[in-house]
PDB file of N, CA and C in Angstrom:
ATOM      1  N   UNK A   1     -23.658 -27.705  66.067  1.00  0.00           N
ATOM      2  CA  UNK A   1     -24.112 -27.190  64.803  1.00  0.00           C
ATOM      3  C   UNK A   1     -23.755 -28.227  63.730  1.00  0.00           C
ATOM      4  N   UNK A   2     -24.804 -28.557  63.034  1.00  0.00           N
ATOM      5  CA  UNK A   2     -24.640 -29.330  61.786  1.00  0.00           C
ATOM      6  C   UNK A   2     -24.272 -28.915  60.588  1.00  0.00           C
ATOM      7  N   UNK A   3     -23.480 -29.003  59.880  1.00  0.00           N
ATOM      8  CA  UNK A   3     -23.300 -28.650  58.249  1.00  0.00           C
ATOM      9  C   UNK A   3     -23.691 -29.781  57.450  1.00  0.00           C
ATOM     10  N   UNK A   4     -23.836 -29.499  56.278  1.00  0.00           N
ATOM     11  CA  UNK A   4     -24.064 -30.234  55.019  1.00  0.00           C
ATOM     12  C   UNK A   4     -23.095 -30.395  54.441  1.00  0.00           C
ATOM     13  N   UNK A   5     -22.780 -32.048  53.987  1.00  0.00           N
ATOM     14  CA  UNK A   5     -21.182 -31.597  53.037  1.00  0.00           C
ATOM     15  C   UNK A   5     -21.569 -31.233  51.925  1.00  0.00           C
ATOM     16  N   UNK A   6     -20.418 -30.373  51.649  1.00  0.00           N
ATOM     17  CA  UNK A   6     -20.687 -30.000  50.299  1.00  0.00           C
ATOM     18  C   UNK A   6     -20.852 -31.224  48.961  1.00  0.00           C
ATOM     19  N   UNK A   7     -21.033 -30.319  47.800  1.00  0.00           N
ATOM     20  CA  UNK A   7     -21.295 -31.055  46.430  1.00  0.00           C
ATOM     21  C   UNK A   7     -19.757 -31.489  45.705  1.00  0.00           C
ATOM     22  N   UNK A   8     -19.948 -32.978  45.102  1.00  0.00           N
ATOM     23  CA  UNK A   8     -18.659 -32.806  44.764  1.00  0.00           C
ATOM     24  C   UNK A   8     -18.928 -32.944  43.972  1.00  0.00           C
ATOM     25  N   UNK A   9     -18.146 -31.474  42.522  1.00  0.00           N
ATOM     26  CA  UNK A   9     -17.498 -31.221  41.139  1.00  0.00           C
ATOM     27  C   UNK A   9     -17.167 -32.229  40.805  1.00  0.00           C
ATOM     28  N   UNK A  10     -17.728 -32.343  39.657  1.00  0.00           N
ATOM     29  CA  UNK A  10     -17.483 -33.490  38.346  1.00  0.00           C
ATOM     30  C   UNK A  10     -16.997 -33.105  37.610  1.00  0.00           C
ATOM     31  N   UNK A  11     -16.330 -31.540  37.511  1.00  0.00           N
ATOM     32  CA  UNK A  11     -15.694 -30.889  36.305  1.00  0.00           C
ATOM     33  C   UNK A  11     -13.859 -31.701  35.703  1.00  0.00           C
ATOM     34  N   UNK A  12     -13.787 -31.358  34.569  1.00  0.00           N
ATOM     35  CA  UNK A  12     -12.864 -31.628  34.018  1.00  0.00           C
ATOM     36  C   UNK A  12     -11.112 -31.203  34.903  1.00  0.00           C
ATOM     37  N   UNK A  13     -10.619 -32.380  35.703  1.00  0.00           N
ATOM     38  CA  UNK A  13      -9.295 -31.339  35.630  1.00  0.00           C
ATOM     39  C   UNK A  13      -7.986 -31.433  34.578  1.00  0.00           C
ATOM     40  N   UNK A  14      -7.698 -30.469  34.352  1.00  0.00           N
ATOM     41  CA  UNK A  14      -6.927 -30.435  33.688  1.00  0.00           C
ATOM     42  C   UNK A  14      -5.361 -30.499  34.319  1.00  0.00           C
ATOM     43  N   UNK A  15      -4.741 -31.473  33.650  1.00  0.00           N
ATOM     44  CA  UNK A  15      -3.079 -32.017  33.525  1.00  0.00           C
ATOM     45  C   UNK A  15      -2.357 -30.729  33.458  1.00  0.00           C
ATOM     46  N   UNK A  16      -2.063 -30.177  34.328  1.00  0.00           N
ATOM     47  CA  UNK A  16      -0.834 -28.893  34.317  1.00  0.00           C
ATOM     48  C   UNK A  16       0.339 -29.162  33.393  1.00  0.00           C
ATOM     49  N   UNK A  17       0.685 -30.244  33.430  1.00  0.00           N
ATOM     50  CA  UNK A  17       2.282 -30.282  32.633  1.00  0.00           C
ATOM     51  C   UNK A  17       1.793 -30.731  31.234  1.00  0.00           C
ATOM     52  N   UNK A  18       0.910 -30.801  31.044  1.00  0.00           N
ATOM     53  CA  UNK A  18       0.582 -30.743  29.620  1.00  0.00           C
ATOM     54  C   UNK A  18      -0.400 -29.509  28.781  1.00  0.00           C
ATOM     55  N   UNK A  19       0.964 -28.790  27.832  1.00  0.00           N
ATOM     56  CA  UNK A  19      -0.016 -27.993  27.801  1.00  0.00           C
ATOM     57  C   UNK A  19      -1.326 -27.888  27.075  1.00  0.00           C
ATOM     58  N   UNK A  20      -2.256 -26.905  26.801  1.00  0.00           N
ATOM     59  CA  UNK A  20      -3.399 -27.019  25.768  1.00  0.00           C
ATOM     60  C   UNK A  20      -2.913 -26.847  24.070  1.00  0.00           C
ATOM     61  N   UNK A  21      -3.570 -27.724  23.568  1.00  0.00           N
ATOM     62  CA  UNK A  21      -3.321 -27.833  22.038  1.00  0.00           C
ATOM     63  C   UNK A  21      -4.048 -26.485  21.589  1.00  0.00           C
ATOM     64  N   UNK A  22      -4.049 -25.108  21.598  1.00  0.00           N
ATOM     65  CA  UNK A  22      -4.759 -24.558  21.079  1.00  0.00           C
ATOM     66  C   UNK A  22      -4.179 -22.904  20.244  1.00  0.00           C
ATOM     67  N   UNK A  23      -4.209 -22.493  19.250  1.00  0.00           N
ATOM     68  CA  UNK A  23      -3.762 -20.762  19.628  1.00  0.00           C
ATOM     69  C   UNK A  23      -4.083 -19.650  19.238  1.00  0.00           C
ATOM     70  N   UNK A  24      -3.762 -18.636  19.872  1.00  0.00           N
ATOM     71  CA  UNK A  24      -4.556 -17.878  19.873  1.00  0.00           C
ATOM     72  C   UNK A  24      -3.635 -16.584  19.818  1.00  0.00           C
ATOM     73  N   UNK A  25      -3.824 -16.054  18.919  1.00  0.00           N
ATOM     74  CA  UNK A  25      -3.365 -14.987  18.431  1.00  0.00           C
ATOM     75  C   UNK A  25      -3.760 -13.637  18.987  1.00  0.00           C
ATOM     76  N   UNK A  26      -2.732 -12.428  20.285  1.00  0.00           N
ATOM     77  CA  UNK A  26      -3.238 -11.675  20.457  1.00  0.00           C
ATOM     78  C   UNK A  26      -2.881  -9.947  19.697  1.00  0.00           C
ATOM     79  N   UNK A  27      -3.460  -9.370  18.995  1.00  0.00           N
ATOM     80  CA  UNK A  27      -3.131  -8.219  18.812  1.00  0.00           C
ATOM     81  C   UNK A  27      -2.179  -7.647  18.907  1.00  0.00           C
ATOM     82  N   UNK A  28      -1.295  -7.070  17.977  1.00  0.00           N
ATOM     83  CA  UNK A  28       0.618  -6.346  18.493  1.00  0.00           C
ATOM     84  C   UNK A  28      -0.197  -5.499  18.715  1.00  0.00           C
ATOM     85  N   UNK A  29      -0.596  -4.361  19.973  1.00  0.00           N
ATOM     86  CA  UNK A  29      -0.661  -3.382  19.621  1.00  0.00           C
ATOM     87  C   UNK A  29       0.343  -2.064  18.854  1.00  0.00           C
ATOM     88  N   UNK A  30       1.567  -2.216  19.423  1.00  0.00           N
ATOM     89  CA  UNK A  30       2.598  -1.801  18.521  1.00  0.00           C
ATOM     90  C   UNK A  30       3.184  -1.876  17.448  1.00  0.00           C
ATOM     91  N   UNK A  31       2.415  -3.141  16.769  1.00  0.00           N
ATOM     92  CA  UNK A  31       2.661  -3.389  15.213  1.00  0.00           C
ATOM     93  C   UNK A  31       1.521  -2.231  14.267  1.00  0.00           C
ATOM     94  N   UNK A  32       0.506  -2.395  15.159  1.00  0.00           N
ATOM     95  CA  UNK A  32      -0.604  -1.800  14.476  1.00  0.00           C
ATOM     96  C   UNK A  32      -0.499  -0.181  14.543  1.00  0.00           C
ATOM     97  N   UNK A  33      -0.305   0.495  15.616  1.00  0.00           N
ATOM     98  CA  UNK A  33       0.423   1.568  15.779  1.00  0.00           C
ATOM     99  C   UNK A  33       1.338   2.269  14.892  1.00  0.00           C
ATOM    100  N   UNK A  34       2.591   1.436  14.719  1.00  0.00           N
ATOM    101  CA  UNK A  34       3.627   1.642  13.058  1.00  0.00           C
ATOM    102  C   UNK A  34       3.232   1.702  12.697  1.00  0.00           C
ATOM    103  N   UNK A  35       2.189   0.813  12.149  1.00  0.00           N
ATOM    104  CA  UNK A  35       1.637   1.178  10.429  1.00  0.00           C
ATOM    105  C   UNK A  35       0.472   1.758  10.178  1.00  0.00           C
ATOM    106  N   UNK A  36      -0.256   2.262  11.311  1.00  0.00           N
ATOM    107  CA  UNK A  36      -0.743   3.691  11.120  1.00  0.00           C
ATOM    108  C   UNK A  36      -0.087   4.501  10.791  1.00  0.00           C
ATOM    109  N   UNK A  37       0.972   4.818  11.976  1.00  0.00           N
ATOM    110  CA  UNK A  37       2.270   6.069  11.645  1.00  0.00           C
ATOM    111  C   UNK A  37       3.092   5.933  10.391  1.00  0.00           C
ATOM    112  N   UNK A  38       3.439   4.936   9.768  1.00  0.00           N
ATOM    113  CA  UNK A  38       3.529   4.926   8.630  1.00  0.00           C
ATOM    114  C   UNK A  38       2.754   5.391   7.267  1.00  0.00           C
ATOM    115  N   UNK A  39       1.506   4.345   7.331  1.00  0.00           N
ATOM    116  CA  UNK A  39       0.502   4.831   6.477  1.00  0.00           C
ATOM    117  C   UNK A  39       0.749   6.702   6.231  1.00  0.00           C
ATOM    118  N   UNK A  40       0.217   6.969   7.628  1.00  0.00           N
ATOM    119  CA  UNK A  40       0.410   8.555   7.849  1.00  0.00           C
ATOM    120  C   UNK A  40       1.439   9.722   7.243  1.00  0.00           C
ATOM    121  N   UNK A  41       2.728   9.055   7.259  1.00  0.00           N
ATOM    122  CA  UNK A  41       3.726   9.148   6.776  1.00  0.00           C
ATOM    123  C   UNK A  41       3.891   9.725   5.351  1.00  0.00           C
ATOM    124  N   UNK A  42       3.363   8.061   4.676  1.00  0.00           N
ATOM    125  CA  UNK A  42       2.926   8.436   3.122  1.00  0.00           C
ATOM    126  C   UNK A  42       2.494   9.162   2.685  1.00  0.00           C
ATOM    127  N   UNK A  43       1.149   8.979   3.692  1.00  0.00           N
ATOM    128  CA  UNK A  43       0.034  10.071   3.279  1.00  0.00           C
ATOM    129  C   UNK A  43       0.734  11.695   3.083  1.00  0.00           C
ATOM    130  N   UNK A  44       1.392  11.915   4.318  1.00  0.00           N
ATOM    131  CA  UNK A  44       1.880  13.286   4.346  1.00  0.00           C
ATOM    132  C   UNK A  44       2.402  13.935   3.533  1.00  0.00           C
ATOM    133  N   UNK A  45       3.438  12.627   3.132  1.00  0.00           N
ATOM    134  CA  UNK A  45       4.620  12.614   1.866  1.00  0.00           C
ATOM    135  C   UNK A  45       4.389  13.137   0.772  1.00  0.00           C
ATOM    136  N   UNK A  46       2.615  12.341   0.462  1.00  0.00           N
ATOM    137  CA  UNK A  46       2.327  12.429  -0.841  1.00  0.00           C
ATOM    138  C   UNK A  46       1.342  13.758  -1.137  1.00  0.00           C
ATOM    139  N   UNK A  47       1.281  14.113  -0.091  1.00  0.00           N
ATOM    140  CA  UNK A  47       0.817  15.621  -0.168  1.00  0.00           C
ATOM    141  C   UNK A  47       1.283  16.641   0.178  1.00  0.00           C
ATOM    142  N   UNK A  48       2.435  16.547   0.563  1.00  0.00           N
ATOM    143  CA  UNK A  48       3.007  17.388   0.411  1.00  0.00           C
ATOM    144  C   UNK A  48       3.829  17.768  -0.930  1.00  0.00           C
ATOM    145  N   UNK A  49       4.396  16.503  -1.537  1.00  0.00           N
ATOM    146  CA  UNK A  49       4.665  16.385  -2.862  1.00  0.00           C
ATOM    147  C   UNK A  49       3.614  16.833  -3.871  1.00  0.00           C
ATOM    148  N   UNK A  50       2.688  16.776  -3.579  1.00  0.00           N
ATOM    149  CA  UNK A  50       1.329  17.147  -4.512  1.00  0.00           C
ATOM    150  C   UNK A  50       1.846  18.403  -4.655  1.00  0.00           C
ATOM    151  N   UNK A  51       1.388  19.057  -3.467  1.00  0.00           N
ATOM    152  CA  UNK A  51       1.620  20.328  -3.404  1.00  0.00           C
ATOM    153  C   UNK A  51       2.608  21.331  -4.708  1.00  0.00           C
ATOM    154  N   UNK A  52       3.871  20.488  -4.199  1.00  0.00           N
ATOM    155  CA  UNK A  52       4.692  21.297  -4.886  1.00  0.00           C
ATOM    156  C   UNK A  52       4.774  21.469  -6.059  1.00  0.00           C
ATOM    157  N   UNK A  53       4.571  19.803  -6.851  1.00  0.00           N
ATOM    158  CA  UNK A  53       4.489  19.849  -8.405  1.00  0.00           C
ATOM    159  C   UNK A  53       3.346  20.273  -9.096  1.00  0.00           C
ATOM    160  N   UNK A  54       2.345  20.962  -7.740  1.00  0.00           N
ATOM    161  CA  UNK A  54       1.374  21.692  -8.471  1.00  0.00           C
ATOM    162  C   UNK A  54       1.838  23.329  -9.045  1.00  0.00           C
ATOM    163  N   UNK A  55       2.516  23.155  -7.578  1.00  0.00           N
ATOM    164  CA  UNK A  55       2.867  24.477  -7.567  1.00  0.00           C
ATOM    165  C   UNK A  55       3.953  25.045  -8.575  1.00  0.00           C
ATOM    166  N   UNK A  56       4.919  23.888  -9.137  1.00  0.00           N
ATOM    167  CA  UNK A  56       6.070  23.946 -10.250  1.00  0.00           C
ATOM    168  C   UNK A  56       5.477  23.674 -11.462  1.00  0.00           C
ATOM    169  N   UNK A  57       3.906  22.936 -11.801  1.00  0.00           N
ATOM    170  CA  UNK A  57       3.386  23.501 -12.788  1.00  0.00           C
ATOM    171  C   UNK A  57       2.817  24.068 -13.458  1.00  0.00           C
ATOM    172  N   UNK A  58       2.517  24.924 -12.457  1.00  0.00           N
ATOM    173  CA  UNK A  58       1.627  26.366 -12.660  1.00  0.00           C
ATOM    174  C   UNK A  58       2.872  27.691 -13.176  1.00  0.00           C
ATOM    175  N   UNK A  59       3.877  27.149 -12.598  1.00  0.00           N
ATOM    176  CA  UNK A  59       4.957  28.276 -12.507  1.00  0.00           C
ATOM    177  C   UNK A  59       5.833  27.903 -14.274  1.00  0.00           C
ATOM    178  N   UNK A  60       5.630  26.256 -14.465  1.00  0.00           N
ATOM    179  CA  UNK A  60       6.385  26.037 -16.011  1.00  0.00           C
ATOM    180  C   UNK A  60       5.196  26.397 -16.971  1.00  0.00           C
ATOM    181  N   UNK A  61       4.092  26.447 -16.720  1.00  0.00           N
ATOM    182  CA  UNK A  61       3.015  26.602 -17.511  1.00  0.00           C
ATOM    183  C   UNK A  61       2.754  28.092 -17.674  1.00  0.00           C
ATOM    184  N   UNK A  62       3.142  29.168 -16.599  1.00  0.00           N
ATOM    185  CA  UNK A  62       3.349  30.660 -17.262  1.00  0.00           C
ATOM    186  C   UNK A  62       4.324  30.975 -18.162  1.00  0.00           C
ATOM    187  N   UNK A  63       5.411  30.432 -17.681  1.00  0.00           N
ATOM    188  CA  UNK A  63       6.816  30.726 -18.912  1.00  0.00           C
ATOM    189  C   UNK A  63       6.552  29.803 -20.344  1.00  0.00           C
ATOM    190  N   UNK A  64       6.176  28.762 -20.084  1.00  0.00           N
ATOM    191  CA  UNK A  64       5.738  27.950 -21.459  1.00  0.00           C
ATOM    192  C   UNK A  64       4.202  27.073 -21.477  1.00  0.00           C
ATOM    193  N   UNK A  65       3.232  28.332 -21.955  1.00  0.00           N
ATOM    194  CA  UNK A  65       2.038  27.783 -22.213  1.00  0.00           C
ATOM    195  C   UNK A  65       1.508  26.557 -22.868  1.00  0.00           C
ATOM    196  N   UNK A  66       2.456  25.620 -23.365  1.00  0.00           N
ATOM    197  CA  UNK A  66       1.702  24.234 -23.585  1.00  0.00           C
ATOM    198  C   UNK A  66       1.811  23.056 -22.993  1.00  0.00           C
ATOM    199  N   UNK A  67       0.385  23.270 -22.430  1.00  0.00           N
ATOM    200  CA  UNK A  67       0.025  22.046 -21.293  1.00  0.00           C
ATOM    201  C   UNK A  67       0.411  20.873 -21.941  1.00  0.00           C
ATOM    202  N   UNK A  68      -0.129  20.333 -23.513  1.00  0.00           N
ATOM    203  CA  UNK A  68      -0.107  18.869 -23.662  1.00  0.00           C
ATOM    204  C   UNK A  68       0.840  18.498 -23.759  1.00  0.00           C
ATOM    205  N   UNK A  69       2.197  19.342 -24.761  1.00  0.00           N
ATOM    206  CA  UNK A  69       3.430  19.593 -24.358  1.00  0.00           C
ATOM    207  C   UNK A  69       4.035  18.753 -23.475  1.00  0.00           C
ATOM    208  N   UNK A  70       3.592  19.720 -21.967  1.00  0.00           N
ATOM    209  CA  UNK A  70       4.446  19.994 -21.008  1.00  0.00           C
ATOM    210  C   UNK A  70       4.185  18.408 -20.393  1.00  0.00           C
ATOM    211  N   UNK A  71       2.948  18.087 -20.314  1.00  0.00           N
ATOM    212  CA  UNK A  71       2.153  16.500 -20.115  1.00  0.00           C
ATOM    213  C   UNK A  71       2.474  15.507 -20.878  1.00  0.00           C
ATOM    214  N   UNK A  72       3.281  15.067 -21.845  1.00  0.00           N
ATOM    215  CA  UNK A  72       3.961  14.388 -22.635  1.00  0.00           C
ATOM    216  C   UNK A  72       5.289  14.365 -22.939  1.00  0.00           C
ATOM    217  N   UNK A  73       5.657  15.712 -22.619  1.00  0.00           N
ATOM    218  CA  UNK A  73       7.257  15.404 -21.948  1.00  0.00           C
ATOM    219  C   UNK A  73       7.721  15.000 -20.909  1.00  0.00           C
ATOM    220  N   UNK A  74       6.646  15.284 -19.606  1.00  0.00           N
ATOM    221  CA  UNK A  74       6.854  14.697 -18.098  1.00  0.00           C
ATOM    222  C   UNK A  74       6.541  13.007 -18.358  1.00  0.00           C
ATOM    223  N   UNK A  75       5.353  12.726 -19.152  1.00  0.00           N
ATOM    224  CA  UNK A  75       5.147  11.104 -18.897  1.00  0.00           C
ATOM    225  C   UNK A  75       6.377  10.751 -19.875  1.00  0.00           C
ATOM    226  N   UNK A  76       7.066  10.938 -20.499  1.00  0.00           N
ATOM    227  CA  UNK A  76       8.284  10.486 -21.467  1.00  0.00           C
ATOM    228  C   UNK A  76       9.291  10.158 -20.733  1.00  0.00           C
ATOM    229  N   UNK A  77       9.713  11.504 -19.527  1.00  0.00           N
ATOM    230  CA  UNK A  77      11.171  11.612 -18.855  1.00  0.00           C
ATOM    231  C   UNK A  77      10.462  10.282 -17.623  1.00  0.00           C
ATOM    232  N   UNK A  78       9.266  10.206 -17.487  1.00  0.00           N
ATOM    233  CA  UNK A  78       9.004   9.439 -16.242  1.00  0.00           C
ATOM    234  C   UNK A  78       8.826   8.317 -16.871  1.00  0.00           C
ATOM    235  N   UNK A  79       8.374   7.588 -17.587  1.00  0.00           N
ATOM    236  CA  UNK A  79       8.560   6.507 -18.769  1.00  0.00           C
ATOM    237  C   UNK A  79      10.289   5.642 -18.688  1.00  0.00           C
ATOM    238  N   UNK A  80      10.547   6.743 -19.220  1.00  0.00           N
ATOM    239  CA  UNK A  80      12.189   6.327 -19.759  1.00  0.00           C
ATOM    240  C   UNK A  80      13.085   6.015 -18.049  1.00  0.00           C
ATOM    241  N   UNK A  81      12.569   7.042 -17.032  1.00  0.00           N
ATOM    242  CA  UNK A  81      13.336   6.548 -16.162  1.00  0.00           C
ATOM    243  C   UNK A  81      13.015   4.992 -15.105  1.00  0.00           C
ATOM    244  N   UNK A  82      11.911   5.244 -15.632  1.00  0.00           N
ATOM    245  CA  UNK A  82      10.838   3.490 -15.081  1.00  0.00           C
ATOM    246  C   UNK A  82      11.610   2.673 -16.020  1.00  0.00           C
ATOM    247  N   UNK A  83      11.781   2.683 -17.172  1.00  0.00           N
ATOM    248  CA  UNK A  83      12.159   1.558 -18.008  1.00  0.00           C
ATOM    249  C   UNK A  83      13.354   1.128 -17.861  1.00  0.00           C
ATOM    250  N   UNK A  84      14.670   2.613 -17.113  1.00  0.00           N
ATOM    251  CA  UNK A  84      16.061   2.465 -16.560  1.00  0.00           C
ATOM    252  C   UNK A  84      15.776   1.505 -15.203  1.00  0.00           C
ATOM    253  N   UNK A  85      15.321   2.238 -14.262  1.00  0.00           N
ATOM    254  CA  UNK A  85      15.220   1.676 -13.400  1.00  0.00           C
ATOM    255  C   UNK A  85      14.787  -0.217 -13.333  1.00  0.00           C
ATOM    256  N   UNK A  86      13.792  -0.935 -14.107  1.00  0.00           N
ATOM    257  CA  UNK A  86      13.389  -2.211 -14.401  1.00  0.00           C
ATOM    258  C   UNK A  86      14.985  -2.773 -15.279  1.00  0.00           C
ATOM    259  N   UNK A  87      15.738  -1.762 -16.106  1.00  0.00           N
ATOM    260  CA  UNK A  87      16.165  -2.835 -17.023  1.00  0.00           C
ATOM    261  C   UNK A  87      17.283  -2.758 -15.956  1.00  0.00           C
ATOM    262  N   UNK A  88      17.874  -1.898 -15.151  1.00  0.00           N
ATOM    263  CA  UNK A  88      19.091  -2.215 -13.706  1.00  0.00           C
ATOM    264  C   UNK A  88      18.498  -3.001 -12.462  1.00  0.00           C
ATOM    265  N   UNK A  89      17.250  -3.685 -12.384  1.00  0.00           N
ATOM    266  CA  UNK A  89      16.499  -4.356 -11.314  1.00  0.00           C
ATOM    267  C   UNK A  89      16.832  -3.494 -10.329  1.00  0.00           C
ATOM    268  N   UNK A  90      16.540  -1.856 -10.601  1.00  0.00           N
ATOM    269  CA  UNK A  90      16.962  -1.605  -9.077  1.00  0.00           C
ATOM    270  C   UNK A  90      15.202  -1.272  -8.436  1.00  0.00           C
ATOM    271  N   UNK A  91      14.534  -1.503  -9.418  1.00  0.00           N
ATOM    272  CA  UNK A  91      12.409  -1.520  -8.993  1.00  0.00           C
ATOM    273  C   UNK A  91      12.583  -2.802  -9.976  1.00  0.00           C
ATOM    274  N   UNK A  92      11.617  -3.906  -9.206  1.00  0.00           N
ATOM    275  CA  UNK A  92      11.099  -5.056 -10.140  1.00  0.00           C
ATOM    276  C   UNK A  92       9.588  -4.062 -10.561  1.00  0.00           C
ATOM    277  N   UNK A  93       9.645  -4.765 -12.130  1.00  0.00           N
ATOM    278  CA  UNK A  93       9.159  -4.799 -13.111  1.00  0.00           C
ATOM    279  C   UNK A  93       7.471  -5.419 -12.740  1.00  0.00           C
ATOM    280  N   UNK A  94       6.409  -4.224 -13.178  1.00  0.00           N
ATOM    281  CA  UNK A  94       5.256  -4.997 -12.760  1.00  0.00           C
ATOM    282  C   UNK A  94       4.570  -6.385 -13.803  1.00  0.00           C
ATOM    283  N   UNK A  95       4.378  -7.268 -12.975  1.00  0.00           N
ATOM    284  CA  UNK A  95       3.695  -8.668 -13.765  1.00  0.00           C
ATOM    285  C   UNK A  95       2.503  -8.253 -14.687  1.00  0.00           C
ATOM    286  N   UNK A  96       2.471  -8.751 -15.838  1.00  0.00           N
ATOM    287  CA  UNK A  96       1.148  -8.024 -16.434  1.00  0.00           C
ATOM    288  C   UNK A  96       0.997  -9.554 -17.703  1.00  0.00           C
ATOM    289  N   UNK A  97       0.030  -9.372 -17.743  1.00  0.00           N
ATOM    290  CA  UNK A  97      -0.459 -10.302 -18.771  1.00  0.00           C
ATOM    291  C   UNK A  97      -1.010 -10.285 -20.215  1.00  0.00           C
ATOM    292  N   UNK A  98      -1.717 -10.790 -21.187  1.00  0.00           N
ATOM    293  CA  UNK A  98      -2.061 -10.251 -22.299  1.00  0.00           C
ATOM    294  C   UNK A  98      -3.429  -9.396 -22.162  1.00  0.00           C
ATOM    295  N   UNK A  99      -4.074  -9.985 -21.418  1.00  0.00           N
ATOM    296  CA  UNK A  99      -5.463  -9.416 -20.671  1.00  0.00           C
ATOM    297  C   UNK A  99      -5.836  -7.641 -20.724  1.00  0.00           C
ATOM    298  N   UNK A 100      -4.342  -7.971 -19.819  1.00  0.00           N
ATOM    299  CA  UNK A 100      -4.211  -6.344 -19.323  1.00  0.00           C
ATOM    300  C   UNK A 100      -3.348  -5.180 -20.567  1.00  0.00           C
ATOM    301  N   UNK A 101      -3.250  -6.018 -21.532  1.00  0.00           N
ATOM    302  CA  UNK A 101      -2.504  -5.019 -22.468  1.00  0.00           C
ATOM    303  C   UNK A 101      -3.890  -4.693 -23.510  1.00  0.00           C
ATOM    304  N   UNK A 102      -4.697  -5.720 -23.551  1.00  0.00           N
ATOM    305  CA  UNK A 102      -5.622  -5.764 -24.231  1.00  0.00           C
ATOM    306  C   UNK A 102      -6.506  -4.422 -23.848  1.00  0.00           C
ATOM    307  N   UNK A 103      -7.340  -4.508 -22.394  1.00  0.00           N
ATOM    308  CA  UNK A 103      -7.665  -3.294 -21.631  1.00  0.00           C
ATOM    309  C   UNK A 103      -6.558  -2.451 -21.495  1.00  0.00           C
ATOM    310  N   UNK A 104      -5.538  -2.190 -21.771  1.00  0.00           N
ATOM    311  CA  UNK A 104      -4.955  -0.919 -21.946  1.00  0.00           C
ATOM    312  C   UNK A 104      -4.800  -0.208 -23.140  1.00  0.00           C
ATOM    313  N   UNK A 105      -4.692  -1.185 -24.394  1.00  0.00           N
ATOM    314  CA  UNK A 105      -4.486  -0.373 -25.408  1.00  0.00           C
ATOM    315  C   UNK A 105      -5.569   0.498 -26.249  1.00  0.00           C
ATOM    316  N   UNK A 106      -6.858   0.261 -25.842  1.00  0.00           N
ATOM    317  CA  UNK A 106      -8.186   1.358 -26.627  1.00  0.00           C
ATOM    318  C   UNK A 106      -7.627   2.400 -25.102  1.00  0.00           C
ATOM    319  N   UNK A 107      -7.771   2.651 -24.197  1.00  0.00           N
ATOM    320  CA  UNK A 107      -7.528   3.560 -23.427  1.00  0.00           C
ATOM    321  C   UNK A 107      -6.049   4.573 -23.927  1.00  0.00           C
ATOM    322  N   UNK A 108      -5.125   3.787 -24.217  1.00  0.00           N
ATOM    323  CA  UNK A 108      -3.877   4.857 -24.236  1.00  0.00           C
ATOM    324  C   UNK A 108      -3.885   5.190 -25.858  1.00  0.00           C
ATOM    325  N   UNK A 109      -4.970   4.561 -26.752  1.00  0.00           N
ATOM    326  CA  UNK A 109      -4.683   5.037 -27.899  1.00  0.00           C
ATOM    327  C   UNK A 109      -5.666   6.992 -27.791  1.00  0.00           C
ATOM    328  N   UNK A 110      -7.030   6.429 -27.311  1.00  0.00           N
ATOM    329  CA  UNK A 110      -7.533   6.906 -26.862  1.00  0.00           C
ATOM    330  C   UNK A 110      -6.678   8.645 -25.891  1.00  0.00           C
ATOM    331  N   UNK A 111      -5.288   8.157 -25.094  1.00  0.00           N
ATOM    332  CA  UNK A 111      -5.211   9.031 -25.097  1.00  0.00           C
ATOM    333  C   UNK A 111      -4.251   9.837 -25.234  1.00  0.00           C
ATOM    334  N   UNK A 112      -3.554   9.112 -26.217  1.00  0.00           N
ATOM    335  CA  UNK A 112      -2.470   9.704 -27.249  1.00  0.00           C
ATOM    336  C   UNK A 112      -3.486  10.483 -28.348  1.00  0.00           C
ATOM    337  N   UNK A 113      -4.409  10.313 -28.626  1.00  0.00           N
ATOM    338  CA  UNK A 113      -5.215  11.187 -29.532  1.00  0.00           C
ATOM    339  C   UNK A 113      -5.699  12.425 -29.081  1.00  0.00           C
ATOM    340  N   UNK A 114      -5.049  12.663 -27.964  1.00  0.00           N
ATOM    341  CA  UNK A 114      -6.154  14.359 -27.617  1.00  0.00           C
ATOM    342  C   UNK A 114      -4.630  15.172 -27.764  1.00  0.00           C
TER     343      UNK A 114
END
């Protein structure tokens, strides 16, 4: 019986002890995972918190009927404790520019007037 020799490959071989210059980044799946469950977390957090200070101002708003009041004393106490917190660096202070004071100030005059 006769055979044919085979074809001989002209392909590239490649040097084992050297490795390839190349990389390639694969997916954490477990990084990505956390910070779903995290995200999630927040999310939960922050609705459940919703919840309540809805529910505590429905309950300060029967005993003392003034909303704008009650809405200008909360942004005051939450104000003043942002401004504690930045001047003890225990929250850095957000970066802001002249830009942004510019677009803020027809808005908050705006809604200091109601």
């Amino acid at each position: 019986m006769y055979r044919k020799p085979l074809p001989e490959c002209n392909a590239y071989k490649a040097n084992r002890a050297q490795p390839l210059d190349i990389s390639i980044e694969l997916p954490n799946v477990q990084l990505e995972t956390a910070q779903r469950v995290k995200i999630g977390i927040y999310f939960a957090t922050w609705w459940a918190l919703n919840v309540v200070f809805n529910i505590y101002n429905k309950k300060v708003l029967n005993i003392f009927p003034y909303p704008w009041l009650t809405s200008r004393l909360s942004l005051a106490a939450g104000s003043l404790m942002m401004l504690i917190l930045w001047a003890t660096r225990i929250a850095d202070a957000p970066e802001t520019d002249m830009e942004f004071w510019k677009t803020l100030l027809p808005i908050s005059i705006l809604t200091l007037s109601h």
